[in-house]
N, C-alpha and C. Protein backbone atom coordinates (compact mmCIF):
# COMPACT_ATOMS: atom_id res chain seq x y z
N UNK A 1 22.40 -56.17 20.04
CA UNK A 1 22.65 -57.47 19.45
C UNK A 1 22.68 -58.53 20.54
N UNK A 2 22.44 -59.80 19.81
CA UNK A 2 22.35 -60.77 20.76
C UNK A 2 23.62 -61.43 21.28
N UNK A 3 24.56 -61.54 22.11
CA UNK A 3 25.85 -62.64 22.33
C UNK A 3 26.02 -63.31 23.41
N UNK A 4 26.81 -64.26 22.82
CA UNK A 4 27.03 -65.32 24.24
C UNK A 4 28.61 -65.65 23.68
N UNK A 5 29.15 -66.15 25.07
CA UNK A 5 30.41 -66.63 25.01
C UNK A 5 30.09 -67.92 24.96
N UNK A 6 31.33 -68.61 24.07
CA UNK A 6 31.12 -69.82 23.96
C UNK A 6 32.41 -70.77 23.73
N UNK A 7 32.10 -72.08 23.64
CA UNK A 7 33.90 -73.28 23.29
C UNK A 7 32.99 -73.75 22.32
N UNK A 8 33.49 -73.48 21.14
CA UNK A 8 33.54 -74.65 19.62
C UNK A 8 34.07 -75.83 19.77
N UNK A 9 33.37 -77.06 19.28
CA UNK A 9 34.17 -78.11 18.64
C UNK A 9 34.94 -78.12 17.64
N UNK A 10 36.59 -78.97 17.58
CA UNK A 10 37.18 -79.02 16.27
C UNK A 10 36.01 -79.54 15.24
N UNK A 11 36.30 -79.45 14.16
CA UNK A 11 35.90 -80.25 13.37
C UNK A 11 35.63 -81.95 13.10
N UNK A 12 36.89 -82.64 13.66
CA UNK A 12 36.83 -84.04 13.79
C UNK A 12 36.03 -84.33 14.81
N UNK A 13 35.62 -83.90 15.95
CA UNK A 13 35.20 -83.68 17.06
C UNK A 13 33.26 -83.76 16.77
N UNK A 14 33.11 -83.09 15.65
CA UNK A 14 31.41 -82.43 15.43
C UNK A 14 31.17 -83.65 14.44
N UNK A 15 32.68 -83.97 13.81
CA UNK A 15 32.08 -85.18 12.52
C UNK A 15 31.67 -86.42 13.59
N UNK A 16 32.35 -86.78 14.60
CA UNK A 16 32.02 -88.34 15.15
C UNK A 16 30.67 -87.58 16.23
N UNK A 17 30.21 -86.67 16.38
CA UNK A 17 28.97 -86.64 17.04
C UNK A 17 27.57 -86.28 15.95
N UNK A 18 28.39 -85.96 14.98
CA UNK A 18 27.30 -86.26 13.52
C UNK A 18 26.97 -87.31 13.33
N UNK A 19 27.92 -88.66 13.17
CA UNK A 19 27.71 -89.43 13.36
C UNK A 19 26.75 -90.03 14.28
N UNK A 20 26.70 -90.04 15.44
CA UNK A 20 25.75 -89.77 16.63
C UNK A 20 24.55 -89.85 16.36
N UNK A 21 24.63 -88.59 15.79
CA UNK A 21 23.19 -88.00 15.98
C UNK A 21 22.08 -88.14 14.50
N UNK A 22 23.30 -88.61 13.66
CA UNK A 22 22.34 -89.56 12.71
C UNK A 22 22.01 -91.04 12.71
N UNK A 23 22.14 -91.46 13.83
CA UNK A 23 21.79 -93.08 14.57
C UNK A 23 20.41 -92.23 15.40
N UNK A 24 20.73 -91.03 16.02
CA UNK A 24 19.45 -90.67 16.81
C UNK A 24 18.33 -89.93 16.02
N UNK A 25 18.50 -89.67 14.70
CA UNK A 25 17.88 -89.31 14.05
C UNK A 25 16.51 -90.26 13.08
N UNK A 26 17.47 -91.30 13.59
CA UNK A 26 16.64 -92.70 13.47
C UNK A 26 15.33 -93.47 13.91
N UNK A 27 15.61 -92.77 15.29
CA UNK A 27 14.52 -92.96 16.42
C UNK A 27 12.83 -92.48 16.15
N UNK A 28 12.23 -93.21 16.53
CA UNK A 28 10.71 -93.12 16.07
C UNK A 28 10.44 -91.44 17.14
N UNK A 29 9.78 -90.87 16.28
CA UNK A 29 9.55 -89.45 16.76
C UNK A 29 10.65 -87.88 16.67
N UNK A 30 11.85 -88.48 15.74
CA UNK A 30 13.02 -87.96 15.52
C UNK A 30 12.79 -86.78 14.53
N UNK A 31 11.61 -87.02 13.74
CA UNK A 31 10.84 -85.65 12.95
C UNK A 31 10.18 -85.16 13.24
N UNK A 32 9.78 -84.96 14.84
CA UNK A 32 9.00 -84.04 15.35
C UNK A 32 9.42 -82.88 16.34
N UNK A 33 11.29 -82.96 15.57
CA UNK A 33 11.50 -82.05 17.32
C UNK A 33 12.82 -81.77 16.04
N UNK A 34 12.95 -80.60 16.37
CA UNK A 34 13.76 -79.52 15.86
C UNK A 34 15.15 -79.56 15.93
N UNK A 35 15.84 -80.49 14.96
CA UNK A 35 17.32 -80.81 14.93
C UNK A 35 18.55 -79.46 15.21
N UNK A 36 19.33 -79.50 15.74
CA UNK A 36 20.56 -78.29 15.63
C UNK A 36 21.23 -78.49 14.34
N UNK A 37 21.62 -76.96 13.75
CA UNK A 37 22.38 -77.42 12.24
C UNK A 37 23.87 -77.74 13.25
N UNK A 38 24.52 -78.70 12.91
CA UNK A 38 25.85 -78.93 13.19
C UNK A 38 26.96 -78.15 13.51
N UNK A 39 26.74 -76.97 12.60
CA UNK A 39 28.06 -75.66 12.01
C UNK A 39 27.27 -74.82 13.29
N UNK A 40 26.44 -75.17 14.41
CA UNK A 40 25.73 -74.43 15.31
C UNK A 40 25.52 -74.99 16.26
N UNK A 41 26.77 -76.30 16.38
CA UNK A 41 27.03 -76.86 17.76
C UNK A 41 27.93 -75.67 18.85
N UNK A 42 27.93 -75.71 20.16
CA UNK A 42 28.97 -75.16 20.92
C UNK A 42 28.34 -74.98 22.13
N UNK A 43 29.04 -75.00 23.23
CA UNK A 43 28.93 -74.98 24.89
C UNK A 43 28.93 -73.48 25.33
N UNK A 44 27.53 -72.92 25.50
CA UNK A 44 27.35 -71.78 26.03
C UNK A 44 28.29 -71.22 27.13
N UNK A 45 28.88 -70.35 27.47
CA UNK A 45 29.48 -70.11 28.85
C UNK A 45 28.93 -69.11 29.36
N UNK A 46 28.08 -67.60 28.52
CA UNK A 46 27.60 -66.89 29.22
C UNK A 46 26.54 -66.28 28.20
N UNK A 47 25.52 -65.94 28.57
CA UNK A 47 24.81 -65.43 27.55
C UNK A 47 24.23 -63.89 27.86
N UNK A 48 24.42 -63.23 27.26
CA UNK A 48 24.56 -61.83 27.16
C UNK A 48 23.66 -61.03 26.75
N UNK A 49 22.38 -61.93 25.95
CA UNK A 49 20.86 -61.01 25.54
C UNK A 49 21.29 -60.04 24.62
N UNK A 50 20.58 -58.58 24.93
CA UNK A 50 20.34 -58.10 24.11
C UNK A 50 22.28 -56.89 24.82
N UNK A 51 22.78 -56.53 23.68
CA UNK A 51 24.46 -56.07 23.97
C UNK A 51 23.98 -54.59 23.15
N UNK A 52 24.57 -53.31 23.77
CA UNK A 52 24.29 -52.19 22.51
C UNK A 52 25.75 -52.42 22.43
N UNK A 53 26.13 -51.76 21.01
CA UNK A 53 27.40 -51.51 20.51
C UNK A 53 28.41 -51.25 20.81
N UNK A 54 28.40 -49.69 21.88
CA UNK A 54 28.70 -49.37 22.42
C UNK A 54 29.71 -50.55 23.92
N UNK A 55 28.82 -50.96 23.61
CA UNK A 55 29.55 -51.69 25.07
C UNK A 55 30.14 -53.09 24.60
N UNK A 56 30.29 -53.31 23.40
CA UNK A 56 31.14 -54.43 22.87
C UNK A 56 32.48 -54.20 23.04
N UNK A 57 33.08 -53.14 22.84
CA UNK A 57 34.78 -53.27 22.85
C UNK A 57 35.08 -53.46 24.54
N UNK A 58 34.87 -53.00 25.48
CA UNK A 58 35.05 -53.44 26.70
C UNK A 58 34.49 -54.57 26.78
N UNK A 59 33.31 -55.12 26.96
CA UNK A 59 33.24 -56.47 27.02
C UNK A 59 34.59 -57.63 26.18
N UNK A 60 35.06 -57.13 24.84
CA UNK A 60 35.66 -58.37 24.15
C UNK A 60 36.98 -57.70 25.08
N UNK A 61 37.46 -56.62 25.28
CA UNK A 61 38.50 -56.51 26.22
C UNK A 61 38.86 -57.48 27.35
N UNK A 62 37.25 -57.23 28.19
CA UNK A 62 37.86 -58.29 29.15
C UNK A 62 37.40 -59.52 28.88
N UNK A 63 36.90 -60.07 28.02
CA UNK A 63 36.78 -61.66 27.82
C UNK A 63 38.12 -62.05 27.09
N UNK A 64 38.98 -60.81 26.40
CA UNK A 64 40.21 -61.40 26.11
C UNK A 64 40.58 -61.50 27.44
N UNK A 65 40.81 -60.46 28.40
CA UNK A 65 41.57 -61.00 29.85
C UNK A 65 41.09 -61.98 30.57
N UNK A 66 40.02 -62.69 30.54
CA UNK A 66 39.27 -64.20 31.14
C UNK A 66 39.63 -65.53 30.66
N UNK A 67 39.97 -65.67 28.91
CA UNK A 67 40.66 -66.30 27.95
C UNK A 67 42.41 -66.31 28.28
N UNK A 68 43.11 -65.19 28.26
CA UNK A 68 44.40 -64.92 29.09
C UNK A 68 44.95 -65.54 30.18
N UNK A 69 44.09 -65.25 31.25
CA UNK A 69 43.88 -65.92 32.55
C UNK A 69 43.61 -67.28 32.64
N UNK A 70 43.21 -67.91 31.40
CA UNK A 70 42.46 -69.42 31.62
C UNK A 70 43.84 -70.23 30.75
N UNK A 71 44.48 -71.39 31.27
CA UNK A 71 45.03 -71.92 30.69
C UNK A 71 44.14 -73.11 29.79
N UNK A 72 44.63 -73.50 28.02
CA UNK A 72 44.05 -74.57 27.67
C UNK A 72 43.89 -76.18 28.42
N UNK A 73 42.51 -76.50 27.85
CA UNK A 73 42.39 -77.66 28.85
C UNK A 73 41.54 -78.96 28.03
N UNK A 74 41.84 -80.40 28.55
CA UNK A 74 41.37 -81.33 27.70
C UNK A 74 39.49 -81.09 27.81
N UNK A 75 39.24 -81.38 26.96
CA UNK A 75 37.39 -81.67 26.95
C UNK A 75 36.76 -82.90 25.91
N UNK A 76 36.09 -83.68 26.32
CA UNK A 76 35.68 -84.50 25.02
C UNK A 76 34.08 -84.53 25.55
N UNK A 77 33.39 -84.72 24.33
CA UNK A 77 31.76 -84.87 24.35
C UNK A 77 31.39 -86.06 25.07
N UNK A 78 30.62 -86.38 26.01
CA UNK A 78 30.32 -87.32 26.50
C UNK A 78 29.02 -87.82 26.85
N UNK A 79 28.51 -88.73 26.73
CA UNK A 79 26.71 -88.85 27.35
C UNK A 79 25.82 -88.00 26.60
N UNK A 80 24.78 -87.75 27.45
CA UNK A 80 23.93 -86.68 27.16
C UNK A 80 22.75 -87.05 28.02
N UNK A 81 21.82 -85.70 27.94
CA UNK A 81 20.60 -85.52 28.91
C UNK A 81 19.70 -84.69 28.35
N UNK A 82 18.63 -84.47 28.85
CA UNK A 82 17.75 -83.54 28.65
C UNK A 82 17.28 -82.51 29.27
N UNK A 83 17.10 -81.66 28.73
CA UNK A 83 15.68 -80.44 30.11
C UNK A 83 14.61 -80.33 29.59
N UNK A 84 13.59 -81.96 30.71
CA UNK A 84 12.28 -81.93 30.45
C UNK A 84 12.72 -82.51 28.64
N UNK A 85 11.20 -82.17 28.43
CA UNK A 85 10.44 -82.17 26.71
C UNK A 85 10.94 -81.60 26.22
N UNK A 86 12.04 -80.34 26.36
CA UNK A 86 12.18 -79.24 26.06
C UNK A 86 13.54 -79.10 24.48
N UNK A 87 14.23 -80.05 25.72
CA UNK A 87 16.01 -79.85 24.52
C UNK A 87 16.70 -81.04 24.99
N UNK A 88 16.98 -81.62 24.21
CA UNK A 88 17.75 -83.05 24.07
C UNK A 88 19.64 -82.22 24.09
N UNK A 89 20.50 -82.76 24.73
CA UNK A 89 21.77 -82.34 24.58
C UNK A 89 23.62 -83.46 24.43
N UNK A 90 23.80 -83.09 24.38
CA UNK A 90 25.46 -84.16 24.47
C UNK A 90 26.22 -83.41 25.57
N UNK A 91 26.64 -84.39 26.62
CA UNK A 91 27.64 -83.88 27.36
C UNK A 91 28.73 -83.44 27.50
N UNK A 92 29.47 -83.28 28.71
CA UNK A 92 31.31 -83.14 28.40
C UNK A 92 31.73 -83.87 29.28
N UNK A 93 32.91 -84.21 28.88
CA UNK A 93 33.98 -84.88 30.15
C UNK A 93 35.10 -84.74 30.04
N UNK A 94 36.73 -84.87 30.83
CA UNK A 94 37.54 -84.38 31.05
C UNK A 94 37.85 -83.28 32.04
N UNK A 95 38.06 -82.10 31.69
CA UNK A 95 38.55 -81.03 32.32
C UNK A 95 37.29 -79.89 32.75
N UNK A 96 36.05 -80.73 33.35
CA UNK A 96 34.60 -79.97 33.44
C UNK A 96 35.07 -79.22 33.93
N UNK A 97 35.90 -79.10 35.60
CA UNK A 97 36.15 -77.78 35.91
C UNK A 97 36.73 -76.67 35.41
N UNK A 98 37.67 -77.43 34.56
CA UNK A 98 38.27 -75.64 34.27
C UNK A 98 36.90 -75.28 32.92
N UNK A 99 36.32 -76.22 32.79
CA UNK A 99 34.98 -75.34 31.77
C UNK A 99 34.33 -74.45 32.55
N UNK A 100 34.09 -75.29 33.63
CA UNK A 100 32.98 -74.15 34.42
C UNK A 100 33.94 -72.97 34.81
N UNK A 101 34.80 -73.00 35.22
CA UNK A 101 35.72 -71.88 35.58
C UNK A 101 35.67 -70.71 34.44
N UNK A 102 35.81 -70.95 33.41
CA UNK A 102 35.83 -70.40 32.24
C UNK A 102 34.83 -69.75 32.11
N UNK A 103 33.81 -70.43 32.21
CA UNK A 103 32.39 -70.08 32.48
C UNK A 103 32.11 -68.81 33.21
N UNK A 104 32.66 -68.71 34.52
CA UNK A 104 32.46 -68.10 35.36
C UNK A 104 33.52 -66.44 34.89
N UNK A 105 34.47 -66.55 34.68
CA UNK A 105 35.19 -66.30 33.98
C UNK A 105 34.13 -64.99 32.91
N UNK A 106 33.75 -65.55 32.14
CA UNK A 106 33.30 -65.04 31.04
C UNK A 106 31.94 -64.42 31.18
N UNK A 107 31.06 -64.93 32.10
CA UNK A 107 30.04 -64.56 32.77
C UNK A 107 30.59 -63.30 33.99
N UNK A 108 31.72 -63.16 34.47
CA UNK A 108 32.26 -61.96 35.67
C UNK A 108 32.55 -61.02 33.60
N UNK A 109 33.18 -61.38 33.20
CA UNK A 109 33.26 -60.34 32.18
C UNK A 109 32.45 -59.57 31.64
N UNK A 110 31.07 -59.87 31.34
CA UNK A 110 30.43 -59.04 30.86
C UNK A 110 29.63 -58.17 31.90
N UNK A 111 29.19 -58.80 33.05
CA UNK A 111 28.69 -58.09 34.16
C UNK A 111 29.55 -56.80 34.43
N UNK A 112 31.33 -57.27 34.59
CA UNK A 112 32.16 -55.85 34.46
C UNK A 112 32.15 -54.92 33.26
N UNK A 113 31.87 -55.21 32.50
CA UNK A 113 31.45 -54.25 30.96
C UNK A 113 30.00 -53.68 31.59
N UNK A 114 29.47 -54.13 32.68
CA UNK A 114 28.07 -53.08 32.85
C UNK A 114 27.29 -53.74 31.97
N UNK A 115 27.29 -55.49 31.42
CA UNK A 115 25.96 -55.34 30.99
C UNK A 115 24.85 -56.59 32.11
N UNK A 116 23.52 -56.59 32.01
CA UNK A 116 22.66 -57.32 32.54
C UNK A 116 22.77 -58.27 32.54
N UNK A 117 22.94 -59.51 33.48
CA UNK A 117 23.46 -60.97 33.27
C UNK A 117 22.25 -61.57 33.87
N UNK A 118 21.66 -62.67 33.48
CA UNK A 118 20.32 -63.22 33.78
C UNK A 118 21.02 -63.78 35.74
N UNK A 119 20.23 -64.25 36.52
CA UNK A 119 20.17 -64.48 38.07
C UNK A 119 21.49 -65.26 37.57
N UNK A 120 22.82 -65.59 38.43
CA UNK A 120 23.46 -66.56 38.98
C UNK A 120 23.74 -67.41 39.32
N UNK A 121 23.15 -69.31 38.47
CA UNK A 121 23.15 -69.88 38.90
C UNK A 121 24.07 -71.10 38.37
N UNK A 122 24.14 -72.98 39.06
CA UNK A 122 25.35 -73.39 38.85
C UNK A 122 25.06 -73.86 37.57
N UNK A 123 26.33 -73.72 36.63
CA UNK A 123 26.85 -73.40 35.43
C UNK A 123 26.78 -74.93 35.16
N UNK A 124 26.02 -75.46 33.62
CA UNK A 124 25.94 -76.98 33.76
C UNK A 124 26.21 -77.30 32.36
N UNK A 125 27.59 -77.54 31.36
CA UNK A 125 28.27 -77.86 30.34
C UNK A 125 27.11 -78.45 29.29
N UNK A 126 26.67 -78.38 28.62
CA UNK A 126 25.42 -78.98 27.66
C UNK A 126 25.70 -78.18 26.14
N UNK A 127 25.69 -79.49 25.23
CA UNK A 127 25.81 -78.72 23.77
C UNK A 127 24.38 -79.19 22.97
N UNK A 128 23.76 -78.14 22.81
CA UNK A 128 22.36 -78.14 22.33
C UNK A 128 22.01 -79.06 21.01
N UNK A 129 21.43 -80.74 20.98
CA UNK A 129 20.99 -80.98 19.90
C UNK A 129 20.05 -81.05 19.27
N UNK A 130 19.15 -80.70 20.29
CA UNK A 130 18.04 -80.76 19.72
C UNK A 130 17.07 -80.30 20.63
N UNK A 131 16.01 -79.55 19.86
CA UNK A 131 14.79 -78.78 20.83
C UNK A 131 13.15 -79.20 20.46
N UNK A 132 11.97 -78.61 21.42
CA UNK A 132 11.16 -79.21 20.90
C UNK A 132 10.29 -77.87 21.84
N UNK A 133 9.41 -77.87 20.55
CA UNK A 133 8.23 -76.59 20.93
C UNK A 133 6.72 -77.21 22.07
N UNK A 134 7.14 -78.38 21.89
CA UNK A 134 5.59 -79.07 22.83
C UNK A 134 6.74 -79.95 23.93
N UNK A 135 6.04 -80.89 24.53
CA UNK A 135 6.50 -81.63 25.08
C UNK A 135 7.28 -82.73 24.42
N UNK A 136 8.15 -83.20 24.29
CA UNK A 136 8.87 -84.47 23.62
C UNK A 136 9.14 -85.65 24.25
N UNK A 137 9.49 -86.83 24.15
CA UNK A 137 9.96 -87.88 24.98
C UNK A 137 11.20 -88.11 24.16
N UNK A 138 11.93 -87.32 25.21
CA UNK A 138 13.68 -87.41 24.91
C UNK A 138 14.60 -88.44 25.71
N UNK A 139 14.26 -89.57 26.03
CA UNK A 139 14.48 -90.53 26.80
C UNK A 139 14.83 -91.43 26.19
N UNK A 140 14.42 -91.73 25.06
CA UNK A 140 15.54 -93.05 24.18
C UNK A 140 16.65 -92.37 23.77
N UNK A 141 16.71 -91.14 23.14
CA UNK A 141 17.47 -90.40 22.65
C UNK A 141 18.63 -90.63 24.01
N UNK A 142 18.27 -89.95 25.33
CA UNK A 142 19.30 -89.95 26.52
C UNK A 142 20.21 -91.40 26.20
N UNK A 143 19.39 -92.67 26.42
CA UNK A 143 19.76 -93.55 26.58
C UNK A 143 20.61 -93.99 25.27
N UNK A 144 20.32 -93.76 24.17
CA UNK A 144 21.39 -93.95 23.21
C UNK A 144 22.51 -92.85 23.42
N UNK A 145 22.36 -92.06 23.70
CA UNK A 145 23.66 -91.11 24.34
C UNK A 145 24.48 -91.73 25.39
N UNK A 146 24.23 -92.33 26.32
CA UNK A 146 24.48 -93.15 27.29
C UNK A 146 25.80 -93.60 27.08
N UNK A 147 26.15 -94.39 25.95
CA UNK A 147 27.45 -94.70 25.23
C UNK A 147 28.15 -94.11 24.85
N UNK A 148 28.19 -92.79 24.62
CA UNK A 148 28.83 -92.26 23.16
C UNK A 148 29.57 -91.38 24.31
N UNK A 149 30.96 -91.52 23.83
CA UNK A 149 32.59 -90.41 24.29
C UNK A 149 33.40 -90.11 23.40
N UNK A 150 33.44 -88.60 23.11
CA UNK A 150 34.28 -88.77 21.66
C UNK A 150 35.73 -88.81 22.23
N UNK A 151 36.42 -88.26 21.17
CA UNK A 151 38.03 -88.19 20.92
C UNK A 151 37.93 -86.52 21.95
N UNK A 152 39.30 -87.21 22.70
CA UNK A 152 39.07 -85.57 23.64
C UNK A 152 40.29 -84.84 22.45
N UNK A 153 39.61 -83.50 22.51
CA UNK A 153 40.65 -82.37 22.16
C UNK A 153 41.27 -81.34 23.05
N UNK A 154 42.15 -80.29 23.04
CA UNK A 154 42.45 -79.47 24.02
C UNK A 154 41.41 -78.02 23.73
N UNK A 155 40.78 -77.68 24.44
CA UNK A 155 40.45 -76.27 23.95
C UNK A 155 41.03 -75.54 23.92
N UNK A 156 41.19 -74.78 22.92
CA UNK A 156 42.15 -73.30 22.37
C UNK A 156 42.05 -71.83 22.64
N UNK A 157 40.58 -71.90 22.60
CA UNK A 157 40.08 -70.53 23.13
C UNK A 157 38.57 -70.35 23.33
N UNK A 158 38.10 -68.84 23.57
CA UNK A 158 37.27 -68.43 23.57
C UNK A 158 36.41 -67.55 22.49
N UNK A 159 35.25 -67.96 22.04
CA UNK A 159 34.66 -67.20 21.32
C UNK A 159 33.26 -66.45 21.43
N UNK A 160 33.27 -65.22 21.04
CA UNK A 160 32.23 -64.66 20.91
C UNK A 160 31.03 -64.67 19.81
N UNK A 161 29.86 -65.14 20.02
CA UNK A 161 28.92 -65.43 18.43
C UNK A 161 27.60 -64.39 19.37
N UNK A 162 27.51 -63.65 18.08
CA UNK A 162 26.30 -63.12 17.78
C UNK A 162 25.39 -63.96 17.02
N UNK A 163 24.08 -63.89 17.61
CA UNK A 163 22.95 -64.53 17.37
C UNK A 163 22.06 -63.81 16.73
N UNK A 164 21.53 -64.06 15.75
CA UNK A 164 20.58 -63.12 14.68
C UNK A 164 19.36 -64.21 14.95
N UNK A 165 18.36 -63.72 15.57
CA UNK A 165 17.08 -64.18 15.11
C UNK A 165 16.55 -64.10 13.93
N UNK A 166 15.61 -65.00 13.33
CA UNK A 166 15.16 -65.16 12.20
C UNK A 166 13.86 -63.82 11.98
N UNK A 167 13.93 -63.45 11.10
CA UNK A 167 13.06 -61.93 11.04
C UNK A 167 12.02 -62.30 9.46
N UNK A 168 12.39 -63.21 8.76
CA UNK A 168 11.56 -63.81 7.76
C UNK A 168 10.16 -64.23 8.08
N UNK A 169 10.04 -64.60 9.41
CA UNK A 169 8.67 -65.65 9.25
C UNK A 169 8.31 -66.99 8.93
N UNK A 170 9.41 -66.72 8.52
CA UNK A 170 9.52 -68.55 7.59
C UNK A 170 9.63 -69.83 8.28
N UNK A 171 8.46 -70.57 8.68
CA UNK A 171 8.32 -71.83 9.33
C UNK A 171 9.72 -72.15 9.42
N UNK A 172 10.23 -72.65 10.18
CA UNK A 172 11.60 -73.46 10.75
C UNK A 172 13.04 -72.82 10.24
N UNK A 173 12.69 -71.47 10.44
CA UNK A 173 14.19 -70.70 9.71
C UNK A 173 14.58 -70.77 11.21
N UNK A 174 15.90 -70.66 11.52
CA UNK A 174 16.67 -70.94 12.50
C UNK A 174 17.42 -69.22 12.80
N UNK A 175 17.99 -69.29 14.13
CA UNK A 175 18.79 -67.94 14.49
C UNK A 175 20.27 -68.19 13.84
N UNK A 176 20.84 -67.63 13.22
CA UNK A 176 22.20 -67.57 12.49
C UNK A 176 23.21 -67.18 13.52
N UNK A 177 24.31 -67.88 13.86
CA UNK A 177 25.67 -67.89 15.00
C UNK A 177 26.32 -67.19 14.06
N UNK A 178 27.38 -66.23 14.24
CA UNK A 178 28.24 -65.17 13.57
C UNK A 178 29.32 -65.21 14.69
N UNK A 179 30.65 -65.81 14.71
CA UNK A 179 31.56 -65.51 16.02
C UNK A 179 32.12 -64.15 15.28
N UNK A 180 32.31 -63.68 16.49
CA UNK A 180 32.23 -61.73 15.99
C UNK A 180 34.13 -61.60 17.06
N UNK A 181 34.16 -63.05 17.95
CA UNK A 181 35.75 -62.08 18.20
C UNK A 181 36.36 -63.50 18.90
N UNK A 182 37.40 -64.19 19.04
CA UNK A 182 37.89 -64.93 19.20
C UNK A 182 39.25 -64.81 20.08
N UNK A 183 39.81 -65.14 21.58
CA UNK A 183 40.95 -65.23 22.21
C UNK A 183 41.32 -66.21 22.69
N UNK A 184 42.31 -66.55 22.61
CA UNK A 184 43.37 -67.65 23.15
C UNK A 184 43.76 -67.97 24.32
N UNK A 185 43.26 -69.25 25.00
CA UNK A 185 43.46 -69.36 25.97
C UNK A 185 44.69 -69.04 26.07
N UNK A 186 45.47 -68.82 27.67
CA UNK A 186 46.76 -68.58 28.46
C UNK A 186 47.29 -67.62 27.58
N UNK A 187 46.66 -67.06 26.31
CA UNK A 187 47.63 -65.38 25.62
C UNK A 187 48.58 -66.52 24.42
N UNK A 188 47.96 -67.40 24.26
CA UNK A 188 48.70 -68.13 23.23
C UNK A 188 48.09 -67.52 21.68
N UNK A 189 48.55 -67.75 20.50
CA UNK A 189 48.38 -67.34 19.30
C UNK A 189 46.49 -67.86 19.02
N UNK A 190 45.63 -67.26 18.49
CA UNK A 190 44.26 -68.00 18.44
C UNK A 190 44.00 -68.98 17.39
N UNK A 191 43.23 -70.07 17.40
CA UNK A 191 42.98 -70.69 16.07
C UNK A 191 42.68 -69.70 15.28
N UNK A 192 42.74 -70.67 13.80
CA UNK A 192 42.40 -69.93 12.63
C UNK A 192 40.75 -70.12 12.88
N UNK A 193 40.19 -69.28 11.72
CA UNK A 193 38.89 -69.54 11.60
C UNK A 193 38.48 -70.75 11.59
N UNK A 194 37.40 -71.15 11.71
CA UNK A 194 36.38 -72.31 11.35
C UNK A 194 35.38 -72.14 9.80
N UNK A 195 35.63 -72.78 8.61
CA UNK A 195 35.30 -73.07 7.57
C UNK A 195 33.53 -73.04 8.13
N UNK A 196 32.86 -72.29 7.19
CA UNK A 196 31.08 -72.56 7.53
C UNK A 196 30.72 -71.37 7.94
């Protein structure tokens, strides 16, 4: 199976960058590049490819002890940028380091579970809004990002989502996020689920 560790947005948090991103949805060329569904926002921290079964309960073992170890910390969405033509994104600001820490964190976890971690390199906070199969000009988009800082929240924890690729065929069916295990930063009680 496919997983990555990851930080969710609250809810109030995804509504004022909905907001956002239906002002950028506006933009001339905004139907030619492959929107994120919303309920499939979140800040990668480690991505994990292909996981056998087998090696899931040690991995969520120690990403609970990386979550444990990490005390909660402020984060709010901020800016945004691109890579290339490729993927339009929204930033972070506040407490970047202890994200990346977390990061690192969660990325030493699965490598100690024994599984394959892509090369090592520096860890750069980006929540995916949008992608594009050719080249795009994601540059007005940046620049209307330019402004936008949401409401900071504290992050709560850490979650695990399995990624299902689309196996239909079906022009523009998307990979389905499933969080499969959830821990609390500093060993505190975990949020409840997320509705969706």
């Amino acid at each position: 199976m496919r997983l990555f560790a990851a930080v969710l947005p609250p809810e109030p948090v995804s509504e004022e960058l909905a907001q956002c991103v239906a002002e950028l949805r506006k933009l001339p060329g905004a139907g030619s590049v492959r929107w994120m569904a919303r309920e499939d926002w979140h800040f990668t921290l480690a991505f994990m490819a292909e996981v056998g079964e087998e090696a899931v309960p040690e991995l969520c073992e120690r990403l609970e002890r990386a979550a444990r170890r990490t005390r909660p910390f402020p984060l709010r969405l901020r800016g945004g940028g691109r890579f290339g033509g490729r993927a339009l994104w929204a930033g972070a600001g506040g407490a970047v380091a202890e994200l990346r820490i977390l990061a690192g964190r969660a990325d030493a976890a699965a490598r100690k579970a024994g599984l394959t971690m892509e090369e090592h390199r520096a860890y750069r906070p980006h929540l995916t809004l949008a992608r594009s199969r050719g080249e795009a000009d994601f540059r007005p988009y940046v620049e209307a990002l330019t402004a936008f800082e949401g409401t900071p929240w504290t992050v709560p924890e850490l979650s695990l989502i399995r990624s299902s690729l689309p196996t239909s065929g079906v022009p523009g069916e998307r990979p389905r996020y499933e969080v499969v295990g959830r821990w609390a930063l500093g060993g505190g009680a975990p949020a409840p689920e997320r509705a969706g």
